[in-house]
PDB file of N, CA and C in Angstrom:
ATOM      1  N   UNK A   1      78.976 -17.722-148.964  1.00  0.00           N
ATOM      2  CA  UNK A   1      79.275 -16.339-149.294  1.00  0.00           C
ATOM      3  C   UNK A   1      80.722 -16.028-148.904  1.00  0.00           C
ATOM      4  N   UNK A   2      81.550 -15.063-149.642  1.00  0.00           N
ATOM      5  CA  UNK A   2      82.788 -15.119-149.404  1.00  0.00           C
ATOM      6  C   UNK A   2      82.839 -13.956-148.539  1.00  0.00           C
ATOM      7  N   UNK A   3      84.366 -13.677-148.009  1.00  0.00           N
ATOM      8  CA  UNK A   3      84.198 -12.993-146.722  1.00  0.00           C
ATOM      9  C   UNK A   3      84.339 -11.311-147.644  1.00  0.00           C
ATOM     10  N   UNK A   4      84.225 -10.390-147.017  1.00  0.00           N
ATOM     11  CA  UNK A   4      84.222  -9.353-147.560  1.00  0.00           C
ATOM     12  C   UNK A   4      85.455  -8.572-147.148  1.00  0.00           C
ATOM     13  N   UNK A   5      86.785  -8.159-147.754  1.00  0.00           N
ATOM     14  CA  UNK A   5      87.576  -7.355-146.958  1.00  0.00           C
ATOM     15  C   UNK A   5      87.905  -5.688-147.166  1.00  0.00           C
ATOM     16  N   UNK A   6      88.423  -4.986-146.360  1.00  0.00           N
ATOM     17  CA  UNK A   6      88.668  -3.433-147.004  1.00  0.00           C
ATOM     18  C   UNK A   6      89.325  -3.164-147.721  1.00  0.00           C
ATOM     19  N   UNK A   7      90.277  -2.389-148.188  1.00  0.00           N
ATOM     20  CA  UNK A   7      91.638  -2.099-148.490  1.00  0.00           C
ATOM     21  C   UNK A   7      92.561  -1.824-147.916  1.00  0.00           C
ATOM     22  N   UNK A   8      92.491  -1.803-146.726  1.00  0.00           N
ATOM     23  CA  UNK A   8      93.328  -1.703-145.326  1.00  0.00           C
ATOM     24  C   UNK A   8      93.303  -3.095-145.261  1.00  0.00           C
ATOM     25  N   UNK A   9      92.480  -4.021-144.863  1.00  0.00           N
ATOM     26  CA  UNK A   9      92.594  -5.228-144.590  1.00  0.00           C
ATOM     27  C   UNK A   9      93.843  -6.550-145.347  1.00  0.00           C
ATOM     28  N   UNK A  10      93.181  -5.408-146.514  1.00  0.00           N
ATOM     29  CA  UNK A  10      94.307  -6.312-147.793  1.00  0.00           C
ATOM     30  C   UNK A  10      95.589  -5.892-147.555  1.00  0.00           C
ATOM     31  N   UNK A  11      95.838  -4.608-147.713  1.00  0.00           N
ATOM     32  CA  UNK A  11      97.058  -3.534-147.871  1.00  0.00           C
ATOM     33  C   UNK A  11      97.976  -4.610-146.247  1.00  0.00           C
ATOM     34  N   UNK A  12      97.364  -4.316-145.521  1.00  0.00           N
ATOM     35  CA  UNK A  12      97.579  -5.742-144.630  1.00  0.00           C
ATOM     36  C   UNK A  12      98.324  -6.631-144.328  1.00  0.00           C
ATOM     37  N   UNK A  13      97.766  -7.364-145.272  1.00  0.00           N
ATOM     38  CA  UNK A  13      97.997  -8.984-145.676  1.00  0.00           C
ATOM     39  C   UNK A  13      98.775  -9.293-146.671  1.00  0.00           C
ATOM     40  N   UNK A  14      99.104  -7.650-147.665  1.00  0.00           N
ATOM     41  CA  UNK A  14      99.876  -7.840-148.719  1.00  0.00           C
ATOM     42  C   UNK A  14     101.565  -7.301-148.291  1.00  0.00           C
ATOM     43  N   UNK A  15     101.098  -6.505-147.242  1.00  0.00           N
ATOM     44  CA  UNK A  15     102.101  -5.367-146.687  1.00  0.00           C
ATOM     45  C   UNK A  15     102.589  -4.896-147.501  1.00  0.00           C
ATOM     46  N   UNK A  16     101.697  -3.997-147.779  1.00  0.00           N
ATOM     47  CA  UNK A  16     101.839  -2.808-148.900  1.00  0.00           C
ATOM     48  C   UNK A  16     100.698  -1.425-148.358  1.00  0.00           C
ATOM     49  N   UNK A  17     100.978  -0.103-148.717  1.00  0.00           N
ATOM     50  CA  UNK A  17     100.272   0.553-148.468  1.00  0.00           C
ATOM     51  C   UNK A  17      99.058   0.648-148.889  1.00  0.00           C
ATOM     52  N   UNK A  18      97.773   0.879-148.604  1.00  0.00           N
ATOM     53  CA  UNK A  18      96.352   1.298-148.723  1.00  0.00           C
ATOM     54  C   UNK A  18      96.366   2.058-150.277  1.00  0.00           C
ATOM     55  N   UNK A  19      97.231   2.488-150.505  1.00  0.00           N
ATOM     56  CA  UNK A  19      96.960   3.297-151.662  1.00  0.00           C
ATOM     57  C   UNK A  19      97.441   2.278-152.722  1.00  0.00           C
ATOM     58  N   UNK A  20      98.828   1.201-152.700  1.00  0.00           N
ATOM     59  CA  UNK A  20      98.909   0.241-153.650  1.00  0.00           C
ATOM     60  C   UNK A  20      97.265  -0.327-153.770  1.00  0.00           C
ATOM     61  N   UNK A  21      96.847  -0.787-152.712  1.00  0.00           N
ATOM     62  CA  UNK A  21      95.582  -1.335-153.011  1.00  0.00           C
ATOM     63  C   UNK A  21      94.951  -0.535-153.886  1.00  0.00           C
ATOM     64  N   UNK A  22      94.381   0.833-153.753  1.00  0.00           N
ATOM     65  CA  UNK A  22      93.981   1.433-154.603  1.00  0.00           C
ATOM     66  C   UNK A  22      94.122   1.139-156.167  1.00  0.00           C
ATOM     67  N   UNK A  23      95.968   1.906-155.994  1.00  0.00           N
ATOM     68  CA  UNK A  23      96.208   1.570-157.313  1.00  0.00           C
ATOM     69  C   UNK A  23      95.866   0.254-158.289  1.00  0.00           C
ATOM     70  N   UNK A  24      96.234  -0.920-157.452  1.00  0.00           N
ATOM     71  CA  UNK A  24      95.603  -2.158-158.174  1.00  0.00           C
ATOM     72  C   UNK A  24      94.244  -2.435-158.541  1.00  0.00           C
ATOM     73  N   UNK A  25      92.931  -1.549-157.836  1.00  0.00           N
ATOM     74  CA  UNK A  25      91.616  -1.669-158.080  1.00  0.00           C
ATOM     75  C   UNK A  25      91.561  -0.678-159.445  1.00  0.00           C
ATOM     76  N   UNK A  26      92.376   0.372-159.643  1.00  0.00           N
ATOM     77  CA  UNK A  26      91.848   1.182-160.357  1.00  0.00           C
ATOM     78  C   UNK A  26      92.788   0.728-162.066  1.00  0.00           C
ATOM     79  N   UNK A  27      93.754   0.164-162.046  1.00  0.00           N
ATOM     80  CA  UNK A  27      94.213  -0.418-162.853  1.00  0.00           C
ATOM     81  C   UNK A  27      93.848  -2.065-163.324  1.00  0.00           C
ATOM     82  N   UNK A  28      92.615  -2.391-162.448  1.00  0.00           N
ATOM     83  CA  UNK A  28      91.837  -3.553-162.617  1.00  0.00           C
ATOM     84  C   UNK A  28      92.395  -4.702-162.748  1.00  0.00           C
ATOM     85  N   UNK A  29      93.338  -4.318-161.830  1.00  0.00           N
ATOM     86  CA  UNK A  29      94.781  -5.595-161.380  1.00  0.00           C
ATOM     87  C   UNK A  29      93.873  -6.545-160.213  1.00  0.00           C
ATOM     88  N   UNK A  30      92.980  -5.725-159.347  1.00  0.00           N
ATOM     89  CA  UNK A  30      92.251  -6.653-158.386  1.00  0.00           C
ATOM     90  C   UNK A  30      91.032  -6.333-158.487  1.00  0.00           C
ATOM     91  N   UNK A  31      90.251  -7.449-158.319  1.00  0.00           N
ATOM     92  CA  UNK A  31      88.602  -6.767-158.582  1.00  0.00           C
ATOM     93  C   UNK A  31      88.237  -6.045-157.072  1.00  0.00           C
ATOM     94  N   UNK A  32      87.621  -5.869-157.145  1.00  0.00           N
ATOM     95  CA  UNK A  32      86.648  -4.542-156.041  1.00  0.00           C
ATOM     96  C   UNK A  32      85.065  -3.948-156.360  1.00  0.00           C
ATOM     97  N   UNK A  33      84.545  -4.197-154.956  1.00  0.00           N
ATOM     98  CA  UNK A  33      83.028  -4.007-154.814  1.00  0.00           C
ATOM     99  C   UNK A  33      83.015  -2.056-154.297  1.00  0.00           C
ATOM    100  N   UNK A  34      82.644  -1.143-155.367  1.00  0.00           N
ATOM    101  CA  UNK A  34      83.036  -0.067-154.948  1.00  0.00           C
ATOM    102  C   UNK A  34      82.010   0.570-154.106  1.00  0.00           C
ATOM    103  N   UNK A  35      82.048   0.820-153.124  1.00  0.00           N
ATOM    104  CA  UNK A  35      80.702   1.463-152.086  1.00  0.00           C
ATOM    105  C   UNK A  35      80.837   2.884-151.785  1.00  0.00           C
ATOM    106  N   UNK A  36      81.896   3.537-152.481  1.00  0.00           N
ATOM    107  CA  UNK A  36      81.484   5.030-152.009  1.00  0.00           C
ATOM    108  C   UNK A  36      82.624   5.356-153.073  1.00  0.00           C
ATOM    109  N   UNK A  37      83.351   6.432-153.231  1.00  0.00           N
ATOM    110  CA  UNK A  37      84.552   7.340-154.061  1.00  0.00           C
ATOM    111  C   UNK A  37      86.129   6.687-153.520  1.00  0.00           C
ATOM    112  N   UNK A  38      85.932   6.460-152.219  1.00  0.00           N
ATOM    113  CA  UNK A  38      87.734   6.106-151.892  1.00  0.00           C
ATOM    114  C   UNK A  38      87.241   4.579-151.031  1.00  0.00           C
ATOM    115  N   UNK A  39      86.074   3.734-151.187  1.00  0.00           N
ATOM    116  CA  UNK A  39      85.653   2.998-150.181  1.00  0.00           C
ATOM    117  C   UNK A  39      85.165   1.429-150.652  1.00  0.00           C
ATOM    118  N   UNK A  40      86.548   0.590-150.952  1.00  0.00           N
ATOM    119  CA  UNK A  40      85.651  -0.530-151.797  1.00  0.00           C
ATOM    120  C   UNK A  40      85.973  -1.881-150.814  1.00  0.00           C
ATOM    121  N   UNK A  41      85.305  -2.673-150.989  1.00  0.00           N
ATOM    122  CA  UNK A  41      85.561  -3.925-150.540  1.00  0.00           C
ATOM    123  C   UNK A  41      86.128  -4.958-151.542  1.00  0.00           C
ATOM    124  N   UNK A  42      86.853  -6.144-151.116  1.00  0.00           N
ATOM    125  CA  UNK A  42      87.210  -6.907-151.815  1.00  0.00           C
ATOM    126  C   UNK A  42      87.354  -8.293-151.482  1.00  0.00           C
ATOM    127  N   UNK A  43      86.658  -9.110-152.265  1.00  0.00           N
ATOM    128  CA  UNK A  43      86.295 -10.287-151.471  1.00  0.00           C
ATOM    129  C   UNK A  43      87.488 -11.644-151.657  1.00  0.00           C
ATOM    130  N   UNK A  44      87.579 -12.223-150.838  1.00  0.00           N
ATOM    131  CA  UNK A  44      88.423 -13.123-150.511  1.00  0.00           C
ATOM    132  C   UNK A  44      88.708 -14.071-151.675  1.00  0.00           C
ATOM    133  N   UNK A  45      87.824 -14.344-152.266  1.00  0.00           N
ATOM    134  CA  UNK A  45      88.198 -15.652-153.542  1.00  0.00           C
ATOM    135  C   UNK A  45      88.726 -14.402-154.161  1.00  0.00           C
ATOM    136  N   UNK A  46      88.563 -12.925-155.347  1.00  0.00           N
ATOM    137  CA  UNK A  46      89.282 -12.157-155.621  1.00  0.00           C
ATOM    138  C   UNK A  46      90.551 -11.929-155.248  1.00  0.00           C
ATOM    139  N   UNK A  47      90.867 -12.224-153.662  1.00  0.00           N
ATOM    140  CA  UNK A  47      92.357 -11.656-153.405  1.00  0.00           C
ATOM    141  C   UNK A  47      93.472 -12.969-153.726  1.00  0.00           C
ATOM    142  N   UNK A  48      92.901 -13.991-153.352  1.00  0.00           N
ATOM    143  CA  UNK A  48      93.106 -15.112-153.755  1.00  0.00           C
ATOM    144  C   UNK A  48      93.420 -15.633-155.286  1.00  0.00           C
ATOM    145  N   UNK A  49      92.424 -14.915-155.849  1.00  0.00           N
ATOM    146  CA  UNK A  49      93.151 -15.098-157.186  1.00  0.00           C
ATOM    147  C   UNK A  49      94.429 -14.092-158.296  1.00  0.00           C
ATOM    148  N   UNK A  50      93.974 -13.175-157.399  1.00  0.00           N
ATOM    149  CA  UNK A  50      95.480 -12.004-157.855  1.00  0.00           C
ATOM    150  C   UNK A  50      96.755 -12.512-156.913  1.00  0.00           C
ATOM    151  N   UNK A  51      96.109 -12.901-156.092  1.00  0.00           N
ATOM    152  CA  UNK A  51      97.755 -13.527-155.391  1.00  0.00           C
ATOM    153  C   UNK A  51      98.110 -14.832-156.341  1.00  0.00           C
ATOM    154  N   UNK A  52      97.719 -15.855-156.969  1.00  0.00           N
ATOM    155  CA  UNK A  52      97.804 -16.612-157.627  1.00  0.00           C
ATOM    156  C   UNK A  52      98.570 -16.346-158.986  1.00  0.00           C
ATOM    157  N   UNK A  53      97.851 -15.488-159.396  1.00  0.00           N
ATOM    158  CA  UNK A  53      98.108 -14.487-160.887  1.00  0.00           C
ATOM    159  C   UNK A  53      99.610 -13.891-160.581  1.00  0.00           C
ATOM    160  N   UNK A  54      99.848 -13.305-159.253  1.00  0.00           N
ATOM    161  CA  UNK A  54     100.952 -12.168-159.270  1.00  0.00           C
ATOM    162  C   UNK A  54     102.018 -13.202-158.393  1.00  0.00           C
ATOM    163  N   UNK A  55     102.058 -14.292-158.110  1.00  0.00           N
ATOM    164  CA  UNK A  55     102.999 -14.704-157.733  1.00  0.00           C
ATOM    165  C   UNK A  55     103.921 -14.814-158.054  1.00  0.00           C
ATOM    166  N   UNK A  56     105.056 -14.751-157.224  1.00  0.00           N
ATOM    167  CA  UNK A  56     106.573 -14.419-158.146  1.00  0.00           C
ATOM    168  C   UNK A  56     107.024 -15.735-157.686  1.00  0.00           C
ATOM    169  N   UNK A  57     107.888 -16.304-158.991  1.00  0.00           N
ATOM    170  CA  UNK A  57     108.492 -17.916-159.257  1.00  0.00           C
ATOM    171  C   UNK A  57     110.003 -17.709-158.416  1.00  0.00           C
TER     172      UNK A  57
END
């Protein structure tokens, strides 16, 4: 099972603000498990693959 992270967690790891995260879930740039109105999780093979996708050459 893959690990589960917040959008803080990511925002994080991306060092970017909580709300880029947002923006990227809601423009379906990153997938996301949505659990409430402002409250999603996002799992590790997902972040993994938008970092893959969005890497800059």
């Amino acid at each position: 099972m893959n690990k589960l992270l917040t959008s803080k967690q990511v925002a994080n790891k991306l060092g970017v603000s909580e709300y880029t995260i947002w923006r990227y879930i809601k423009a379906k740039k990153l997938k996301a498990i949505k659990l409430t109105e402002r409250n999603f999780r996002i799992e590790e093979k997902d972040l993994n693959q938008f970092l893959k996708k969005h890497k800059t050459k």
